[in-house]
PDB file of N, CA and C in Angstrom:
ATOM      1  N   UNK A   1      96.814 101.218  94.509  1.00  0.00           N
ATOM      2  CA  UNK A   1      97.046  99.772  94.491  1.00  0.00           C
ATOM      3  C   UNK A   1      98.533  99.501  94.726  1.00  0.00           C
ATOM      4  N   UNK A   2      98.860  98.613  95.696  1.00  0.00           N
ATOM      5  CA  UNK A   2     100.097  98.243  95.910  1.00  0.00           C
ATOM      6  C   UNK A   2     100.504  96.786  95.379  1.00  0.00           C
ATOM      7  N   UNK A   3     101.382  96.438  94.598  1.00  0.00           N
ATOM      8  CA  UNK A   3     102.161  95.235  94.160  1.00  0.00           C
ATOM      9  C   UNK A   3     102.700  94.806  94.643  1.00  0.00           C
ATOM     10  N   UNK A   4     103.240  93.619  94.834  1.00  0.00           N
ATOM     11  CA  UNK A   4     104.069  92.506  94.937  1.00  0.00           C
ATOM     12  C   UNK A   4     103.838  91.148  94.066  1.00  0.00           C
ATOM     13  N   UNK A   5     105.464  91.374  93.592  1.00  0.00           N
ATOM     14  CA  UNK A   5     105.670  90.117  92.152  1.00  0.00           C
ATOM     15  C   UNK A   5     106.446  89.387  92.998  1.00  0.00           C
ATOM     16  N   UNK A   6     106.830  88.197  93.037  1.00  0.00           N
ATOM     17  CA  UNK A   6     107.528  87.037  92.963  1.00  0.00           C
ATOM     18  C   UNK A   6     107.506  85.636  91.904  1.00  0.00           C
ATOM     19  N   UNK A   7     108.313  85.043  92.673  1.00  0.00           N
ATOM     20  CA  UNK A   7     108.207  84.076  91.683  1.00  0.00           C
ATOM     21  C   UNK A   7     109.509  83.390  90.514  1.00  0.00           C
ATOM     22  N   UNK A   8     109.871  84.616  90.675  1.00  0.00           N
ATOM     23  CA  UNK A   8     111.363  84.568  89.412  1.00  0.00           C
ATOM     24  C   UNK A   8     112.312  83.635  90.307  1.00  0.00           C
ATOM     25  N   UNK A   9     113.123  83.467  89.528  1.00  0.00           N
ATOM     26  CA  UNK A   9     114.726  82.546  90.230  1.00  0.00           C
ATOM     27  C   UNK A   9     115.611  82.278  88.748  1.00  0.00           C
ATOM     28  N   UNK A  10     116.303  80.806  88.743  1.00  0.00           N
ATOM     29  CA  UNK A  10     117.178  80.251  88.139  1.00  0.00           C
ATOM     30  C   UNK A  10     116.383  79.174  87.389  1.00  0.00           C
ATOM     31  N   UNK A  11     116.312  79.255  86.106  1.00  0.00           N
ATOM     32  CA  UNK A  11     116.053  77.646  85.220  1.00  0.00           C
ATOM     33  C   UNK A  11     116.909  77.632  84.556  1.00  0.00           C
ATOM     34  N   UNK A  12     116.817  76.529  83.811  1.00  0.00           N
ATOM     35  CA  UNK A  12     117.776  75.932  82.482  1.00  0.00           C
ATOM     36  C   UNK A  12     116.680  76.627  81.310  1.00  0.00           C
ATOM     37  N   UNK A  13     117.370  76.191  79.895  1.00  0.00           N
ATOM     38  CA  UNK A  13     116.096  76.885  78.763  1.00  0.00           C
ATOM     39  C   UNK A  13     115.535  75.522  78.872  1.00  0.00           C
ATOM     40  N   UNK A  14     114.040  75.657  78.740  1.00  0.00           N
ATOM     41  CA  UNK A  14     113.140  74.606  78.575  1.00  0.00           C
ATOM     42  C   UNK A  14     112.531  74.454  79.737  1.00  0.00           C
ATOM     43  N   UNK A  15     113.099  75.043  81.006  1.00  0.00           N
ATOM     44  CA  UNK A  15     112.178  75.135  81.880  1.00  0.00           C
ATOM     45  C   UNK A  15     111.016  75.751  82.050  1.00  0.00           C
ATOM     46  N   UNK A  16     110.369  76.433  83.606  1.00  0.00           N
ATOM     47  CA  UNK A  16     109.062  76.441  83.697  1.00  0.00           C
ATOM     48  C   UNK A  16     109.100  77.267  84.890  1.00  0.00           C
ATOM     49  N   UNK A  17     108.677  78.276  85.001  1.00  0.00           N
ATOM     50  CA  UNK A  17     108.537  79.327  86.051  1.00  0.00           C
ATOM     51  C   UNK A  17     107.150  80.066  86.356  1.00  0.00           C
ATOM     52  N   UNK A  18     106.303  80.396  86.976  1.00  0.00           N
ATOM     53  CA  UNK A  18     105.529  80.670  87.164  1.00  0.00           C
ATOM     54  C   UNK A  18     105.168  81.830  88.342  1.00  0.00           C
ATOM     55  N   UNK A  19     105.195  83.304  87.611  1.00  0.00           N
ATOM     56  CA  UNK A  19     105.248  84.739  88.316  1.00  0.00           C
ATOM     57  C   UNK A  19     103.755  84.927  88.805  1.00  0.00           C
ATOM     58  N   UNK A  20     103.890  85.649  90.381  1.00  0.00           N
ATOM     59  CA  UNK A  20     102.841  85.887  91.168  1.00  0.00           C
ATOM     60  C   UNK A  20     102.897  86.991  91.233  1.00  0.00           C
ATOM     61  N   UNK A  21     101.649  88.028  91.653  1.00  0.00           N
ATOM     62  CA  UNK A  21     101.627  88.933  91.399  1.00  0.00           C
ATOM     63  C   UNK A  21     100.208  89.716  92.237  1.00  0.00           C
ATOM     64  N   UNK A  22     100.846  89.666  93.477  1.00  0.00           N
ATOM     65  CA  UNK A  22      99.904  89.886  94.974  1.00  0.00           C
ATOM     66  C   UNK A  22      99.434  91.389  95.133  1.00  0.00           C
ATOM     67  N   UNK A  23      98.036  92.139  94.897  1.00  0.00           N
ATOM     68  CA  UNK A  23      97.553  93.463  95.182  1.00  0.00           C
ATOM     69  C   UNK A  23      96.877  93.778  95.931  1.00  0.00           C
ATOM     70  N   UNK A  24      97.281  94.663  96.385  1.00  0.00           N
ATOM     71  CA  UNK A  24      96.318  95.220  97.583  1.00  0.00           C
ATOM     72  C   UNK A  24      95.066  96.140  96.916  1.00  0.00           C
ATOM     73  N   UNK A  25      93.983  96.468  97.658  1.00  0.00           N
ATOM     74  CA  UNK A  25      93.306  97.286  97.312  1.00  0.00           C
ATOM     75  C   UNK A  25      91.627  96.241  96.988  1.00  0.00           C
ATOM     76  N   UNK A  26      90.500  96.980  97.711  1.00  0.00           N
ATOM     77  CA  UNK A  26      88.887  96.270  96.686  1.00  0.00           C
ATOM     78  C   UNK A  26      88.690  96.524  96.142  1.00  0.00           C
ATOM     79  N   UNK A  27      89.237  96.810  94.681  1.00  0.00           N
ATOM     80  CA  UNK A  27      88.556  97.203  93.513  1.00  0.00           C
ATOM     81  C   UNK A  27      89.381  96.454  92.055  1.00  0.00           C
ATOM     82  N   UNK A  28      90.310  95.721  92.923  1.00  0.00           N
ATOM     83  CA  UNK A  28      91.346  94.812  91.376  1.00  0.00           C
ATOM     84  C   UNK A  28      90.357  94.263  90.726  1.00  0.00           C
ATOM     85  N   UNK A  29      89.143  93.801  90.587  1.00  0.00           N
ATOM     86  CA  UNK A  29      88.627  93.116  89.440  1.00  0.00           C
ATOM     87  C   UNK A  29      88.254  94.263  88.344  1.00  0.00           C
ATOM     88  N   UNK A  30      89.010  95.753  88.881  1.00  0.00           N
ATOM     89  CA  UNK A  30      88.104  96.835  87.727  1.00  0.00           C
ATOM     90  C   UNK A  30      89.701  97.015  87.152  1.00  0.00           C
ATOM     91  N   UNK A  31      90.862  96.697  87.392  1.00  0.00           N
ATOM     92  CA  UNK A  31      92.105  97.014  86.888  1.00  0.00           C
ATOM     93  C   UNK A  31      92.327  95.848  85.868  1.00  0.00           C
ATOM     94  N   UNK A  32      93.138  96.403  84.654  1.00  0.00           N
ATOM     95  CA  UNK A  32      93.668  95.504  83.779  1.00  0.00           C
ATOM     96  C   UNK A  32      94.897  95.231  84.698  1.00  0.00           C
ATOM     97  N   UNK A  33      95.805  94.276  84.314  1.00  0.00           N
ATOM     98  CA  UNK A  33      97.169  94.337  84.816  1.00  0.00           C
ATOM     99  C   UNK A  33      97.978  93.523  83.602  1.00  0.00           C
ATOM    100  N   UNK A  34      98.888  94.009  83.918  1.00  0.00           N
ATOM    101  CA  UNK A  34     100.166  93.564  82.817  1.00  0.00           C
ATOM    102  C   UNK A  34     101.533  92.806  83.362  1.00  0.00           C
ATOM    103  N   UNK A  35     101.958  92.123  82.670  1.00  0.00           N
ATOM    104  CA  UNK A  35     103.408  91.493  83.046  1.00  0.00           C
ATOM    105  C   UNK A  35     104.204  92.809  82.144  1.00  0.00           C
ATOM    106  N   UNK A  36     105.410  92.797  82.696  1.00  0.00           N
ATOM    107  CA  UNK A  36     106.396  93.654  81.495  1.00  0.00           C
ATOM    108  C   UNK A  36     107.836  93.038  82.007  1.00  0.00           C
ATOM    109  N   UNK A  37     108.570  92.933  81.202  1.00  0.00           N
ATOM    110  CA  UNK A  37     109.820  92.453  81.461  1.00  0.00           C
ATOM    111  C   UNK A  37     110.671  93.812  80.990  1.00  0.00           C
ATOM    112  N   UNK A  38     111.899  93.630  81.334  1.00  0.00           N
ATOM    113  CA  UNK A  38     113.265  94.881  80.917  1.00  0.00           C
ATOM    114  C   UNK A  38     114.945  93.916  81.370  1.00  0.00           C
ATOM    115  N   UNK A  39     114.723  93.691  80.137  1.00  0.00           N
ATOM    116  CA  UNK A  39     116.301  93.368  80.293  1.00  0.00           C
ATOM    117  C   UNK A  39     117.597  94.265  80.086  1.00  0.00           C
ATOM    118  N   UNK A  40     118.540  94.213  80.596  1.00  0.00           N
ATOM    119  CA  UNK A  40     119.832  95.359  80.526  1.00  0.00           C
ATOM    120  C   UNK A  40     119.959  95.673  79.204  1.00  0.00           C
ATOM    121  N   UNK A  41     119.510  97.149  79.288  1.00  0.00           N
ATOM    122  CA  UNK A  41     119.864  97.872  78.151  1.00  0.00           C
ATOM    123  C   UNK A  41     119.002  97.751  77.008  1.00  0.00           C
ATOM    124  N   UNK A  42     117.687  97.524  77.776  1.00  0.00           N
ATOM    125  CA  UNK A  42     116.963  97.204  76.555  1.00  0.00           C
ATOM    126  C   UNK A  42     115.756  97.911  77.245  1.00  0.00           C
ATOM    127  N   UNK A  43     114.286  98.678  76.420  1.00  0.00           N
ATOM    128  CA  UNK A  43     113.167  99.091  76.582  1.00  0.00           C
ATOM    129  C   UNK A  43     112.563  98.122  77.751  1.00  0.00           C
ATOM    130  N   UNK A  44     111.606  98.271  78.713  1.00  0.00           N
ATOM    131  CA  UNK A  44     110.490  97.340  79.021  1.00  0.00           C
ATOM    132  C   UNK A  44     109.902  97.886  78.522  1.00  0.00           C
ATOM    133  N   UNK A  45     108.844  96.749  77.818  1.00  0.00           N
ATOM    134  CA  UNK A  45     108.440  95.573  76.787  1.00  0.00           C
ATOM    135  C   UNK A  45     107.195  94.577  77.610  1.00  0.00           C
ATOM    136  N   UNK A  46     106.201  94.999  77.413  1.00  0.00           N
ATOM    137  CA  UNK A  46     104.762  94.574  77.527  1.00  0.00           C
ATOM    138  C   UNK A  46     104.696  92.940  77.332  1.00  0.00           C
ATOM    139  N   UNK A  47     104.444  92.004  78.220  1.00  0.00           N
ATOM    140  CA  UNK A  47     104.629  90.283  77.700  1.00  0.00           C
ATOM    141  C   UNK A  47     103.306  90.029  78.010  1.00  0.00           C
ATOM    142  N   UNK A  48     102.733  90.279  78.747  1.00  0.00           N
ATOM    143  CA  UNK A  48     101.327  89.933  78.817  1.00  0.00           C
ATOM    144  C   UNK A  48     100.561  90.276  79.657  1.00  0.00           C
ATOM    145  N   UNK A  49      98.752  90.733  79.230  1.00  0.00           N
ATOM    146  CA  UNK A  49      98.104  91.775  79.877  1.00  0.00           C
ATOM    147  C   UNK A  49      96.745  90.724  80.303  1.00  0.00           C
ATOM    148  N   UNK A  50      95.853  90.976  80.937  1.00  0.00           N
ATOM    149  CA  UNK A  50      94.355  90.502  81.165  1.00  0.00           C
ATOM    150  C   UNK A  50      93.439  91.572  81.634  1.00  0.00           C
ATOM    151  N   UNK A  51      92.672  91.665  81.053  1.00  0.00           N
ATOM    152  CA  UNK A  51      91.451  92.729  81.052  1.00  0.00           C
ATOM    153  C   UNK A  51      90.694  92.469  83.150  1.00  0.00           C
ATOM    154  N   UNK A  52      90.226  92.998  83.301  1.00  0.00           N
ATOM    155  CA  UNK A  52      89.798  93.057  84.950  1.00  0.00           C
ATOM    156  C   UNK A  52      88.739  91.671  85.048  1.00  0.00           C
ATOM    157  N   UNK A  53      87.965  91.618  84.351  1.00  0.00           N
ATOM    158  CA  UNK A  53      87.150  90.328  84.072  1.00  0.00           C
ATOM    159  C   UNK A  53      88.044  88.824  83.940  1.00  0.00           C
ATOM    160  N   UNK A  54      89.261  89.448  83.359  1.00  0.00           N
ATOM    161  CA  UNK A  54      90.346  87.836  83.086  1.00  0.00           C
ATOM    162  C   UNK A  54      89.382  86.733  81.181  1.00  0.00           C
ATOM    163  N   UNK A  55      88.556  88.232  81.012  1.00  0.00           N
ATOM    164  CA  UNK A  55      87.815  87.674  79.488  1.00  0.00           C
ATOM    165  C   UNK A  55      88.642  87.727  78.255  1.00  0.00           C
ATOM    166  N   UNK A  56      89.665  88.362  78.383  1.00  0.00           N
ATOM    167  CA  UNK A  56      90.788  89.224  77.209  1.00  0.00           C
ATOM    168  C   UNK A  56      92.107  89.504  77.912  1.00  0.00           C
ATOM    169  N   UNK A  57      92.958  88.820  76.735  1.00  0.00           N
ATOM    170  CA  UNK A  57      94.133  88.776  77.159  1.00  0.00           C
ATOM    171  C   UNK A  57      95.121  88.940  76.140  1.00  0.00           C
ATOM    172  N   UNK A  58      96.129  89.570  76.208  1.00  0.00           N
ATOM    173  CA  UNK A  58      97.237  89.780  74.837  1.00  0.00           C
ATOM    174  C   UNK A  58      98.780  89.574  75.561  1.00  0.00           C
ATOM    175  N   UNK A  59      99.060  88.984  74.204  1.00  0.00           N
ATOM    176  CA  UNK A  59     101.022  88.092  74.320  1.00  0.00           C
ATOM    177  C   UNK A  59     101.470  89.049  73.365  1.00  0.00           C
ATOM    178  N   UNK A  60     102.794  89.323  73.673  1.00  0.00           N
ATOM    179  CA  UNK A  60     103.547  90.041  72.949  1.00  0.00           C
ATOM    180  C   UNK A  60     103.996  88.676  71.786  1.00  0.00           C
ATOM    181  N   UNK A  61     104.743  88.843  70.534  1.00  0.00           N
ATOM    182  CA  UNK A  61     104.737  87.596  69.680  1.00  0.00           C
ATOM    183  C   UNK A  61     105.475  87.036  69.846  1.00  0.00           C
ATOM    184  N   UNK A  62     106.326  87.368  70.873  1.00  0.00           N
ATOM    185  CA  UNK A  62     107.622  86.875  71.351  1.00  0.00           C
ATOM    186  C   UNK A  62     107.814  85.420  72.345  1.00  0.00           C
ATOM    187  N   UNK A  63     106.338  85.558  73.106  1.00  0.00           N
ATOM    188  CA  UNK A  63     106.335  84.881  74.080  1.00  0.00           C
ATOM    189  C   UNK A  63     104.753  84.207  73.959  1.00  0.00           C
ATOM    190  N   UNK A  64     103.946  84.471  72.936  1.00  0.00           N
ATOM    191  CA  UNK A  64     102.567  83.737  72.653  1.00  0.00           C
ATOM    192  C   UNK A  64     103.221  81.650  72.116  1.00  0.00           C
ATOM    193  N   UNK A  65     101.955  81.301  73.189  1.00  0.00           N
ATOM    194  CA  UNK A  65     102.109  79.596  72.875  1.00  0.00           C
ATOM    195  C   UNK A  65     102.841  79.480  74.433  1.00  0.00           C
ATOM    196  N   UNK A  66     103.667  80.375  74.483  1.00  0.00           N
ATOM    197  CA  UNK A  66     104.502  79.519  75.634  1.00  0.00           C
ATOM    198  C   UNK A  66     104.549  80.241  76.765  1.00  0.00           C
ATOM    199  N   UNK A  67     103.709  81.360  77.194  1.00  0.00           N
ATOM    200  CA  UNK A  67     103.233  82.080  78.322  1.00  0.00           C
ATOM    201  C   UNK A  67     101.805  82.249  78.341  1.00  0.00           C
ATOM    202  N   UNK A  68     101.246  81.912  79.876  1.00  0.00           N
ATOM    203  CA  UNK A  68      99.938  82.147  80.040  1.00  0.00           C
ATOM    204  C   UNK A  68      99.670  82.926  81.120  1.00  0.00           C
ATOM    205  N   UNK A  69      99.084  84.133  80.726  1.00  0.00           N
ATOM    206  CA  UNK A  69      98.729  84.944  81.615  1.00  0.00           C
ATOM    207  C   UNK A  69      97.007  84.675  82.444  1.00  0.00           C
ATOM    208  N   UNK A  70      96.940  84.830  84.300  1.00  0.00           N
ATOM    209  CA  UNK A  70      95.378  84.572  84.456  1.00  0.00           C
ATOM    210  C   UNK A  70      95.646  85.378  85.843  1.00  0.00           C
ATOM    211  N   UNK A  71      94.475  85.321  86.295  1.00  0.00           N
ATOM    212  CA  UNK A  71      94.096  86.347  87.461  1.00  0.00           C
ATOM    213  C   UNK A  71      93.085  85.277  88.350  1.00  0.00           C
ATOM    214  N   UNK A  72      92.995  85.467  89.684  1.00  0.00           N
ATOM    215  CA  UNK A  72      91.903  85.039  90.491  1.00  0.00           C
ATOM    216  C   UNK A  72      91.728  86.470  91.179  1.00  0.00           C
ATOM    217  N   UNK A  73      90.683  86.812  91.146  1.00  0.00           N
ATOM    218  CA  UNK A  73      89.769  88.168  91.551  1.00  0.00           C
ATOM    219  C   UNK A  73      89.985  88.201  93.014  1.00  0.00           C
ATOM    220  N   UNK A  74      89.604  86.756  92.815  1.00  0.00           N
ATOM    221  CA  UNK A  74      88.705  86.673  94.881  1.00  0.00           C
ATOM    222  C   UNK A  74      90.354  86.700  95.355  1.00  0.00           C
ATOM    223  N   UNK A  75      91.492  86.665  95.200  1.00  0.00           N
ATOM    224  CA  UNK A  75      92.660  86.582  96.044  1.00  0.00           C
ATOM    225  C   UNK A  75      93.464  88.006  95.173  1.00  0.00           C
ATOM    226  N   UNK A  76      92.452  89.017  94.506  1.00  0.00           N
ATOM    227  CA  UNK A  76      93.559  90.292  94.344  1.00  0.00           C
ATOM    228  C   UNK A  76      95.197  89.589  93.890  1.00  0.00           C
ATOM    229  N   UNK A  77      94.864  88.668  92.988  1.00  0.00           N
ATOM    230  CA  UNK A  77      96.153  88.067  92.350  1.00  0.00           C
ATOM    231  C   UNK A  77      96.369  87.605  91.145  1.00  0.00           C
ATOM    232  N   UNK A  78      97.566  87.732  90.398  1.00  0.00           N
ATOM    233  CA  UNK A  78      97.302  87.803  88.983  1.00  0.00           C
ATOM    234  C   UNK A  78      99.132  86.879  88.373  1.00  0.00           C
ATOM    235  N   UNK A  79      98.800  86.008  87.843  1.00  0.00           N
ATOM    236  CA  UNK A  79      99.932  85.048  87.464  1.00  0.00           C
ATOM    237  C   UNK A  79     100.615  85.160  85.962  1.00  0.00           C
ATOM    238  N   UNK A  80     102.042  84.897  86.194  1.00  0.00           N
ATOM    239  CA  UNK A  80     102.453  84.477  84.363  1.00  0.00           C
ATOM    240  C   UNK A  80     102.596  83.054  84.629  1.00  0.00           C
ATOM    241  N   UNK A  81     102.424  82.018  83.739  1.00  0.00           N
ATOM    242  CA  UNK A  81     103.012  80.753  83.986  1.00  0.00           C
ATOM    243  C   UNK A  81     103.884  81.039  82.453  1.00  0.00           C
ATOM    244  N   UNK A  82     105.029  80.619  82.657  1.00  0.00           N
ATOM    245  CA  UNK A  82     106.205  80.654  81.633  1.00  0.00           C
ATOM    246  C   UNK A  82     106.531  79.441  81.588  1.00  0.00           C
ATOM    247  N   UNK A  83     106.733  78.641  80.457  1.00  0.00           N
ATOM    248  CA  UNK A  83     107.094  77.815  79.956  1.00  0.00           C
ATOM    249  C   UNK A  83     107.765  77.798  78.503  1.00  0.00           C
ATOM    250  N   UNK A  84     108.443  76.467  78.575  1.00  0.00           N
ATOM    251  CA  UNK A  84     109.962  76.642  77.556  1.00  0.00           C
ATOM    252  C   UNK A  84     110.748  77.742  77.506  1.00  0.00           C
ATOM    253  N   UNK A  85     110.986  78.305  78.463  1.00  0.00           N
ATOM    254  CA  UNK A  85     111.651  79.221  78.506  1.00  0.00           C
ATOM    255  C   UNK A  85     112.896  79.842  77.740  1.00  0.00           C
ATOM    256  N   UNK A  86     113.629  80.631  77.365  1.00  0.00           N
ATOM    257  CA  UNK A  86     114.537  80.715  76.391  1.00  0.00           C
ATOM    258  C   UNK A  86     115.646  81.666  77.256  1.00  0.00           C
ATOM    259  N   UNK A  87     116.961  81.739  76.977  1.00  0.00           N
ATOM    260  CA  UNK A  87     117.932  82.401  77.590  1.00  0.00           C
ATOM    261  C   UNK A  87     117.338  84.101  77.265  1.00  0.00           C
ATOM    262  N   UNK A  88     116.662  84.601  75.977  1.00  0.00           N
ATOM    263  CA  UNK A  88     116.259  85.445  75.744  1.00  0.00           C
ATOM    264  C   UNK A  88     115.174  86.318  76.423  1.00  0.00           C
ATOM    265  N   UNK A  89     114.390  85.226  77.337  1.00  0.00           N
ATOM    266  CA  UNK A  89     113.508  85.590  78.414  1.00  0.00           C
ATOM    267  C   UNK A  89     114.071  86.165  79.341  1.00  0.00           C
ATOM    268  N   UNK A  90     115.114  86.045  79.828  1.00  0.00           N
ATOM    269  CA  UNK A  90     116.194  86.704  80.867  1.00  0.00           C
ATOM    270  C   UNK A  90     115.672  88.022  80.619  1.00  0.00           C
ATOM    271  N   UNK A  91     115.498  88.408  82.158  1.00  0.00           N
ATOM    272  CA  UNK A  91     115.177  90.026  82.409  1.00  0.00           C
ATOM    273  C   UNK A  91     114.236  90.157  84.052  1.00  0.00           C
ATOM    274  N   UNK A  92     114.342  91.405  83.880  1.00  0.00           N
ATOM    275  CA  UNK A  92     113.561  91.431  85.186  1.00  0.00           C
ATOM    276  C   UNK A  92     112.003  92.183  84.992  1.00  0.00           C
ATOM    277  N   UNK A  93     111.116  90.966  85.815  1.00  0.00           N
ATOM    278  CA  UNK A  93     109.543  90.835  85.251  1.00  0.00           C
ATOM    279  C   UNK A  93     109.097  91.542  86.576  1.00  0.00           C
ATOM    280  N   UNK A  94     107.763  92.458  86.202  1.00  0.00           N
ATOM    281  CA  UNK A  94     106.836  93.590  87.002  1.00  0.00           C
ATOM    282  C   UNK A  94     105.544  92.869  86.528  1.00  0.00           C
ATOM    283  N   UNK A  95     104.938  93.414  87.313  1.00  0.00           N
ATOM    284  CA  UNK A  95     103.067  93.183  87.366  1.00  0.00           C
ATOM    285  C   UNK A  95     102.835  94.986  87.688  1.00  0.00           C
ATOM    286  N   UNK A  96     102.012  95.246  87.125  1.00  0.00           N
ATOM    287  CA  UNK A  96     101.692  96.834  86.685  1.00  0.00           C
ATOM    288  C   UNK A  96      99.996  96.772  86.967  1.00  0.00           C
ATOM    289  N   UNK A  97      99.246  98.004  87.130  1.00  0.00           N
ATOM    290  CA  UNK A  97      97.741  98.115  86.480  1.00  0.00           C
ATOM    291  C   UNK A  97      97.770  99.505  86.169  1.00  0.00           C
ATOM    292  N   UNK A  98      96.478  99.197  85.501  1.00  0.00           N
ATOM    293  CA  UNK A  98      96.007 100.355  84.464  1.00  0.00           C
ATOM    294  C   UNK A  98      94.652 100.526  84.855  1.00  0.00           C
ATOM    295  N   UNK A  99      93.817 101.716  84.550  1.00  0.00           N
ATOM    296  CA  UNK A  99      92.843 101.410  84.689  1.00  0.00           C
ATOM    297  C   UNK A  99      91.646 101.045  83.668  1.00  0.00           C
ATOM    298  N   UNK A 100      91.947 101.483  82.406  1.00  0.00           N
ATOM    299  CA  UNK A 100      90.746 101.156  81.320  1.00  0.00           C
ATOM    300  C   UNK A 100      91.644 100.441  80.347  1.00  0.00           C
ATOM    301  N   UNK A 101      90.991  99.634  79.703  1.00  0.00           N
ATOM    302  CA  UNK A 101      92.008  98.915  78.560  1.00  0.00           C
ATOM    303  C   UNK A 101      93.224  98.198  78.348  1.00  0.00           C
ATOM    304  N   UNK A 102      93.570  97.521  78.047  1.00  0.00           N
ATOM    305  CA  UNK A 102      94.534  96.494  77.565  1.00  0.00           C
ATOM    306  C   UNK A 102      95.562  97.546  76.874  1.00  0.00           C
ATOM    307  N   UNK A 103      96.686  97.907  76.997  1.00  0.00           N
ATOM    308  CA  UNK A 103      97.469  98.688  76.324  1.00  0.00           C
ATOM    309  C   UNK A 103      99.170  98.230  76.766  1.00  0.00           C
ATOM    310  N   UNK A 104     100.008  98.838  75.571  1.00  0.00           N
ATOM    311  CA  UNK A 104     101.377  98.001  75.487  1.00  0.00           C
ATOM    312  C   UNK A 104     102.627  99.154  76.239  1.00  0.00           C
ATOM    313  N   UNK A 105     101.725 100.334  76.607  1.00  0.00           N
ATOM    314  CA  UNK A 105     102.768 101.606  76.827  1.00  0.00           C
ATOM    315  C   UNK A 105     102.826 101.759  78.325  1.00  0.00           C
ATOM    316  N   UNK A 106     104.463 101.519  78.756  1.00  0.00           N
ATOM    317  CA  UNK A 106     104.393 101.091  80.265  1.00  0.00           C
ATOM    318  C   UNK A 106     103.899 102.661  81.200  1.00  0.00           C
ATOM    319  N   UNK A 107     104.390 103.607  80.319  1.00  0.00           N
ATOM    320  CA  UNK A 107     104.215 105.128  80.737  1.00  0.00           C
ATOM    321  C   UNK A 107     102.201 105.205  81.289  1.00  0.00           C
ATOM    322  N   UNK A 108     101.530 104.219  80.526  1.00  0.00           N
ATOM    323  CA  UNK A 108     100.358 104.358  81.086  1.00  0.00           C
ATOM    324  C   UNK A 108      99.475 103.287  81.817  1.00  0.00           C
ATOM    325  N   UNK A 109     100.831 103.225  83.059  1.00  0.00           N
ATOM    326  CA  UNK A 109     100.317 102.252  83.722  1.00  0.00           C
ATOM    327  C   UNK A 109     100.678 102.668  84.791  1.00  0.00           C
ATOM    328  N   UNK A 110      99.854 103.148  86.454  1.00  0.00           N
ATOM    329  CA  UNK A 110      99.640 103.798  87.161  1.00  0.00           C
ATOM    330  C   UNK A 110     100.556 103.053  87.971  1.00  0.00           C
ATOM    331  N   UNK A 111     100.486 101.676  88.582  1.00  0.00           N
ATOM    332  CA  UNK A 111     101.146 101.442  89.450  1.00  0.00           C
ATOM    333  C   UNK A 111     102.038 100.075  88.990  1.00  0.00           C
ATOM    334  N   UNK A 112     102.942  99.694  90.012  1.00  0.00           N
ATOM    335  CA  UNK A 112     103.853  99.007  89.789  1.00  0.00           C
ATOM    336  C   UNK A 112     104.454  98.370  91.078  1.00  0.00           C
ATOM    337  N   UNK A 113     104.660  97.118  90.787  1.00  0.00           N
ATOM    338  CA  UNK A 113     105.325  96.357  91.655  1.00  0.00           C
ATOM    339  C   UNK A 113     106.787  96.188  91.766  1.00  0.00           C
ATOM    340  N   UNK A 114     107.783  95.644  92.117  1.00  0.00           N
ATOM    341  CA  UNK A 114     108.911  95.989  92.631  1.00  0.00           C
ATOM    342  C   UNK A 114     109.569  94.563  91.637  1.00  0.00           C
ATOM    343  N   UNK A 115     109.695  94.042  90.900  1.00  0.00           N
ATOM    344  CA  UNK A 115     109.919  93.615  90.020  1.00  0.00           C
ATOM    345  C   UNK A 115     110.232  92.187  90.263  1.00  0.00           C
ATOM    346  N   UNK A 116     110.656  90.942  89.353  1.00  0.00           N
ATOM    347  CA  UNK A 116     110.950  89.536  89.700  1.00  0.00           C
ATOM    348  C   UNK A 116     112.387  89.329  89.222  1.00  0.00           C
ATOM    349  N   UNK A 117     113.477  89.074  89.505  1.00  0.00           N
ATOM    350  CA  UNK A 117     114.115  88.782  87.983  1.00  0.00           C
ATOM    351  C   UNK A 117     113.885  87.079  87.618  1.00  0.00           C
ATOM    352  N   UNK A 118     114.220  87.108  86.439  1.00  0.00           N
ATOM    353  CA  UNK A 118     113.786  85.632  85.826  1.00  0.00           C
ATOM    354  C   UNK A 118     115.154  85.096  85.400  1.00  0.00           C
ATOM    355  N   UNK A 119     116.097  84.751  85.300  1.00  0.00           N
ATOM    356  CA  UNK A 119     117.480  84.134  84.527  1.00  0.00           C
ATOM    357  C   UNK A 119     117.421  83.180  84.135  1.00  0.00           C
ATOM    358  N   UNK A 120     117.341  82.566  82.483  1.00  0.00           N
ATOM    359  CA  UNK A 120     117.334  81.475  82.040  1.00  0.00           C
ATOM    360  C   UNK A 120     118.584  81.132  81.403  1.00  0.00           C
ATOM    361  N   UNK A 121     119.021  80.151  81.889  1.00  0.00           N
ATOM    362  CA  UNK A 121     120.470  79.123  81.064  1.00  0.00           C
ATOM    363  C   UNK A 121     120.668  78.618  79.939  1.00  0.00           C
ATOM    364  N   UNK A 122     121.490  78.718  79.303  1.00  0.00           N
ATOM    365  CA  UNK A 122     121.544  78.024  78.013  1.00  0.00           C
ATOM    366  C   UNK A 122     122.091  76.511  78.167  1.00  0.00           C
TER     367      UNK A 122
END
């Protein structure tokens, strides 16, 4: 499976950004996929996952209420919508898959997209 994320740029905090997350391959409705962010000098860090169905979905606690993760099957594409954003969101955001299960460990996630960065203002 091949990735491509976009989507990232420049907001103020309180803005509203919304990450795309374009795959190749016929079989994405059997992949989970994940958002993960990594900011300088810090771990990437799991923000939000959706099961291949788009039935189950998990927020890290950091970013639950004010990120929504969803998928459309039929276009092999899978979205964050970010809202209220915080200067702390700053980092640079990936779309990943896996193949069985919802899980937070980036080491078990097969493929990867080329990343977004996101920069939010104070």
């Amino acid at each position: 499976v091949q990735l491509q994320a976009s989507g990232g740029g420049l907001v103020h905090a309180g803005g509203s950004l919304r990450l795309s997350c374009a795959a190749s391959g016929r079989t994405f409705n059997s992949y989970v996929m994940g958002w993960f962010r990594q900011a300088p000098g810090k771990e990437r860090e799991l923000v939000a996952g959706i099961s291949g169905s788009g039935s189950s979905t998990y927020y890290a606690g950091s970013v639950g209420g004010r990120f929504a993760i969803s998928r459309d099957n039929a276009k092999s594409a899978v979205y964050l919508q970010m809202n209220s954003l915080k200067p702390e969101d700053t980092a640079v955001y990936y779309c990943a898959t896996r193949v069985r299960g919802l899980a937070s460990s980036p080491v078990t996630y097969d493929s990867w997209g080329q990343g977004t960065l996101v920069t939010v203002s104070s």
